[in-house]
C-alpha atoms as a PDB file:
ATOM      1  CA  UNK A   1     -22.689  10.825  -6.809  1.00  0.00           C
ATOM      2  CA  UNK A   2     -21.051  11.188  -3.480  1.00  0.00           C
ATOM      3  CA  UNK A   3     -19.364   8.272  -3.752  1.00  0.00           C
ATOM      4  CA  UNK A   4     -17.422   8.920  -7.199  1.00  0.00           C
ATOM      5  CA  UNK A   5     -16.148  12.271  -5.218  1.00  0.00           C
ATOM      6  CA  UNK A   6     -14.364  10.406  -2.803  1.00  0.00           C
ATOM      7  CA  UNK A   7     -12.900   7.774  -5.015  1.00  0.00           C
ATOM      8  CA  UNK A   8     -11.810  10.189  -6.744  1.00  0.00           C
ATOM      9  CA  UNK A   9     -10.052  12.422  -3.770  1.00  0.00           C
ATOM     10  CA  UNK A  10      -8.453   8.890  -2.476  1.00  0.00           C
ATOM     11  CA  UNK A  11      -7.013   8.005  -6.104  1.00  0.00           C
ATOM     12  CA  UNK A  12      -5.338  11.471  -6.274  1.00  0.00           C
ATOM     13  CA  UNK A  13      -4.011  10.878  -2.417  1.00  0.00           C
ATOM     14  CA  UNK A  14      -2.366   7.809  -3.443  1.00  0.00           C
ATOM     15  CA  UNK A  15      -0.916   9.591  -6.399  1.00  0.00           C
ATOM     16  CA  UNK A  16       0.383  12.162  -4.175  1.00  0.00           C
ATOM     17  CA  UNK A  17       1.480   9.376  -1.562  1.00  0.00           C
ATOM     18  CA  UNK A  18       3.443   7.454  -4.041  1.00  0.00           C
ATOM     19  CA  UNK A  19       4.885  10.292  -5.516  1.00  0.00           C
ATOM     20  CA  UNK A  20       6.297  12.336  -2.017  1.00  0.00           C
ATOM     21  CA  UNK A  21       6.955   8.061  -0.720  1.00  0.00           C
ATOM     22  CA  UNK A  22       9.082   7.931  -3.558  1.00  0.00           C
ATOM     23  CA  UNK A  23      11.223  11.080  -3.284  1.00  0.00           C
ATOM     24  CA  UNK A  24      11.830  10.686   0.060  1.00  0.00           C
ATOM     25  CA  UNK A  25      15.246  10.110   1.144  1.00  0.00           C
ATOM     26  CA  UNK A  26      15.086   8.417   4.256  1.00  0.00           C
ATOM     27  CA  UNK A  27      17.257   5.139   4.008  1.00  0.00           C
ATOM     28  CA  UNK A  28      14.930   3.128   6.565  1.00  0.00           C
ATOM     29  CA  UNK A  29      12.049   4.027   3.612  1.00  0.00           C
ATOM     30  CA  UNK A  30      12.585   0.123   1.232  1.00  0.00           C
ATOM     31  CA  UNK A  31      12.787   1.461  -2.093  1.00  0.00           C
ATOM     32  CA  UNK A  32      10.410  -1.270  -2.880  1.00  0.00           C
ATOM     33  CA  UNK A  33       7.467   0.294  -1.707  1.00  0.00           C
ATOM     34  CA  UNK A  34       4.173   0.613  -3.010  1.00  0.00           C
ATOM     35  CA  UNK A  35       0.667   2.694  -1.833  1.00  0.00           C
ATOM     36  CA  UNK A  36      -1.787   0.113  -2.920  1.00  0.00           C
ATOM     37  CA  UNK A  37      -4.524   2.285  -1.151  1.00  0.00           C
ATOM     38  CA  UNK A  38      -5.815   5.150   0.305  1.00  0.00           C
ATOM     39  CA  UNK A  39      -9.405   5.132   2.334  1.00  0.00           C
ATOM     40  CA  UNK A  40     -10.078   8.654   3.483  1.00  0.00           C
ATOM     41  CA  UNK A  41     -13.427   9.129   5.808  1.00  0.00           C
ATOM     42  CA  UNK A  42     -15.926  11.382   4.231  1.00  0.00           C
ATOM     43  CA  UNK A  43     -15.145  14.121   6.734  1.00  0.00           C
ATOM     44  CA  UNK A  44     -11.099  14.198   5.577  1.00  0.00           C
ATOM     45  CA  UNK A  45     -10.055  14.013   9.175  1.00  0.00           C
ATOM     46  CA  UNK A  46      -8.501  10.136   8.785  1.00  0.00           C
ATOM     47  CA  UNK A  47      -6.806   8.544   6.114  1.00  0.00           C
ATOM     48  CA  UNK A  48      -6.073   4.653   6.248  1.00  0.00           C
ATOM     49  CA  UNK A  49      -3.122   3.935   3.469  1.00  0.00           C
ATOM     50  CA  UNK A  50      -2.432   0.633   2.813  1.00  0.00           C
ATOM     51  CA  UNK A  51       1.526  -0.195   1.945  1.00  0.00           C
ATOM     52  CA  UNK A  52       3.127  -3.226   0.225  1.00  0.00           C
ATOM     53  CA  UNK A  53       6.548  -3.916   0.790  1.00  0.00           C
ATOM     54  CA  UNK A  54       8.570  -6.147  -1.006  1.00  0.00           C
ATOM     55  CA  UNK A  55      11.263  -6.561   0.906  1.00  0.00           C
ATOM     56  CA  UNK A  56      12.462  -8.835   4.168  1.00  0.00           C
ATOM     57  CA  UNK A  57       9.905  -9.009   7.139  1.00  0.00           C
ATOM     58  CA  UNK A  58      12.157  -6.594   9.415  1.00  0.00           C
ATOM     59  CA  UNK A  59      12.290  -3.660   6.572  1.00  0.00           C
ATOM     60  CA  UNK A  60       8.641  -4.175   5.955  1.00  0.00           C
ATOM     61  CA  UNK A  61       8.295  -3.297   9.524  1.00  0.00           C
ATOM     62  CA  UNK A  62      10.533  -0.462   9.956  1.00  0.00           C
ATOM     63  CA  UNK A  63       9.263   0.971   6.551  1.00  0.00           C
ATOM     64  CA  UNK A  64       5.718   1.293   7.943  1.00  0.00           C
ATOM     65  CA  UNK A  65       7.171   2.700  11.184  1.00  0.00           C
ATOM     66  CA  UNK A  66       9.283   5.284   9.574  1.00  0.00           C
ATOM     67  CA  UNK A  67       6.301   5.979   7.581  1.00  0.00           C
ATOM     68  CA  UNK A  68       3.976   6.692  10.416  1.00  0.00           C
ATOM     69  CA  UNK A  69       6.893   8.529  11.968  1.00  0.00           C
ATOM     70  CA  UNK A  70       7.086  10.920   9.049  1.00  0.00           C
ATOM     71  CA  UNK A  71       3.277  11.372   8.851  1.00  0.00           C
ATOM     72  CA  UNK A  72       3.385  15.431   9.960  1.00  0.00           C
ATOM     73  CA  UNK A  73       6.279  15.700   7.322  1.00  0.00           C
ATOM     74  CA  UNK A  74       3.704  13.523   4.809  1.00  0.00           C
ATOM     75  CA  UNK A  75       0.819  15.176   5.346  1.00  0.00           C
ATOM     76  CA  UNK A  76       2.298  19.114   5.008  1.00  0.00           C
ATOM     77  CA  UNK A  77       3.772  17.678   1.216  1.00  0.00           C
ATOM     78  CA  UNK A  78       0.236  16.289   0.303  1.00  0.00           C
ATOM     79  CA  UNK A  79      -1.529  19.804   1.502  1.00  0.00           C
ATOM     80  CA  UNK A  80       0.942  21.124  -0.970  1.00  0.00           C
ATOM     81  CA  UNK A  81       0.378  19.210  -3.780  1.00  0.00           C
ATOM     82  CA  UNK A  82      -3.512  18.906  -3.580  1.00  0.00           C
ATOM     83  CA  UNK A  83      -5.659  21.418  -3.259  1.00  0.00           C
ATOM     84  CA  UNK A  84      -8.123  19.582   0.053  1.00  0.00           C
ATOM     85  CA  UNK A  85      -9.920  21.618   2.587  1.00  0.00           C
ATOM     86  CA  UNK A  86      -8.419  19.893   4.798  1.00  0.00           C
ATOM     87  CA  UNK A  87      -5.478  17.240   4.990  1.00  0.00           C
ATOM     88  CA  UNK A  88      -6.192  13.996   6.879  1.00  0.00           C
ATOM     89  CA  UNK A  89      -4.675  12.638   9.285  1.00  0.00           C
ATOM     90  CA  UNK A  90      -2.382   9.117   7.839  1.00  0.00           C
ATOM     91  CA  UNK A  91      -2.528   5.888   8.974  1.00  0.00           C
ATOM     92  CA  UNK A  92       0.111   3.726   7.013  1.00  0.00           C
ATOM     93  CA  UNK A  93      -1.123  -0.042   7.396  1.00  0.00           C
ATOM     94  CA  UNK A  94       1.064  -3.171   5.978  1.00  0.00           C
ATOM     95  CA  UNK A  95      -0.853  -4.935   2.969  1.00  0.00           C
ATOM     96  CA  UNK A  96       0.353  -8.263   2.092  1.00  0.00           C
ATOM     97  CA  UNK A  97      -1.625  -9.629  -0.356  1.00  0.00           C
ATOM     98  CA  UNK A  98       0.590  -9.357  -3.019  1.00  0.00           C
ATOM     99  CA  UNK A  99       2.447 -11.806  -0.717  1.00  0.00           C
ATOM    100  CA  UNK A 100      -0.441 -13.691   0.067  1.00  0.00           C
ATOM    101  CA  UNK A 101      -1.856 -14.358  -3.725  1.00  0.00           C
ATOM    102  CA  UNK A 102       2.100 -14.808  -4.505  1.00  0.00           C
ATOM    103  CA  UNK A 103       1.984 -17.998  -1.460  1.00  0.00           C
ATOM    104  CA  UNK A 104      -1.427 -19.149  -2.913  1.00  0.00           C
ATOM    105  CA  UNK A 105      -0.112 -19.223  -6.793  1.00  0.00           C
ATOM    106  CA  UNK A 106       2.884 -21.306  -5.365  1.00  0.00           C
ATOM    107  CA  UNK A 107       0.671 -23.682  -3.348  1.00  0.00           C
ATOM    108  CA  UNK A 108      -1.680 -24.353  -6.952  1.00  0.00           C
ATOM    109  CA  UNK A 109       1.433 -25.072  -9.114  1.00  0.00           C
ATOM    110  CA  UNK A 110       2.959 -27.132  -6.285  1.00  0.00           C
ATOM    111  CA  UNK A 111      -0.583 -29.238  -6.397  1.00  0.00           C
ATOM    112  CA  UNK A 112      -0.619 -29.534 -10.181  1.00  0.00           C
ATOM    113  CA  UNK A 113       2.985 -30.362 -10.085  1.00  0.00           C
ATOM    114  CA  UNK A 114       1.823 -33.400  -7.867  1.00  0.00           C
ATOM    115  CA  UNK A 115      -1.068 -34.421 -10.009  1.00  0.00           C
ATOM    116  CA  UNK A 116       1.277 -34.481 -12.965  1.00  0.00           C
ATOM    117  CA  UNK A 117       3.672 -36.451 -11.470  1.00  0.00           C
ATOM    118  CA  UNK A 118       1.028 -39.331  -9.830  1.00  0.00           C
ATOM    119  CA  UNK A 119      -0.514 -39.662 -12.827  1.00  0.00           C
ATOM    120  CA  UNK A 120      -4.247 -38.599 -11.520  1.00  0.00           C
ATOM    121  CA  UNK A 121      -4.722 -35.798 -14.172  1.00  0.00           C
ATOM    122  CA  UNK A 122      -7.938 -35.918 -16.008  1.00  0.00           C
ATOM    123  CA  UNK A 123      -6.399 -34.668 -19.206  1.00  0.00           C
END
């Protein structure tokens, strides 16, 4: 029963997340970014967020700096939009595996584009 609690208290953290992400201003922030997930511990001292960003490797990077930069700022927004008794700590991670299914779904068609050209399909 535990369990469904604390899904529950991570979904609406990556609402919140995505929401104050989203409003934020900050120009080193790629507009293309998403809070695919949020893992708080069960005591609500650390949250792990994981962040896709589709953009170029170097704004990936600074958007997960600026991100961890901002976490005070981030953190003070969430406390004021949910009603925790007590606000984790953030820990904004890079996710790529959007990026990594996208490289695998390329490699697959690539390989059937090769089996329909040599002939070797079994259809």
């Amino acid at each position: 029963m535990a369990s469904v609690r604390y899904d529950r208290i991570n979904e609406e953290i990556r609402k919140a997340l995505s929401e104050i992400i989203r409003d934020m201003k900050d120009p080193r922030i790629s507009p293309l970014t998403t809070v695919m997930r949020a893992e708080a511990t069960n005591d609500l001292k650390q949250c792990k967020v994981l962040i896709s960003v589709y953009d170029d490797d170097y704004r990936r990077a600074e958007t997960v700096a600026q991100l961890n930069r901002a976490e005070g700022f981030i953190a003070r927004e969430v406390g004021r939009r949910i009603d925790l008794r007590r606000i984790p700590e953030f820990k904004f991670i890079l996710d790529d595996s959007i990026e990594y299914s996208v490289r695998i779904s390329q490699i697959i068609d690539r390989l059937n584009d090769e089996r329909k050209d040599t002939g070797d399909g079994n259809d």
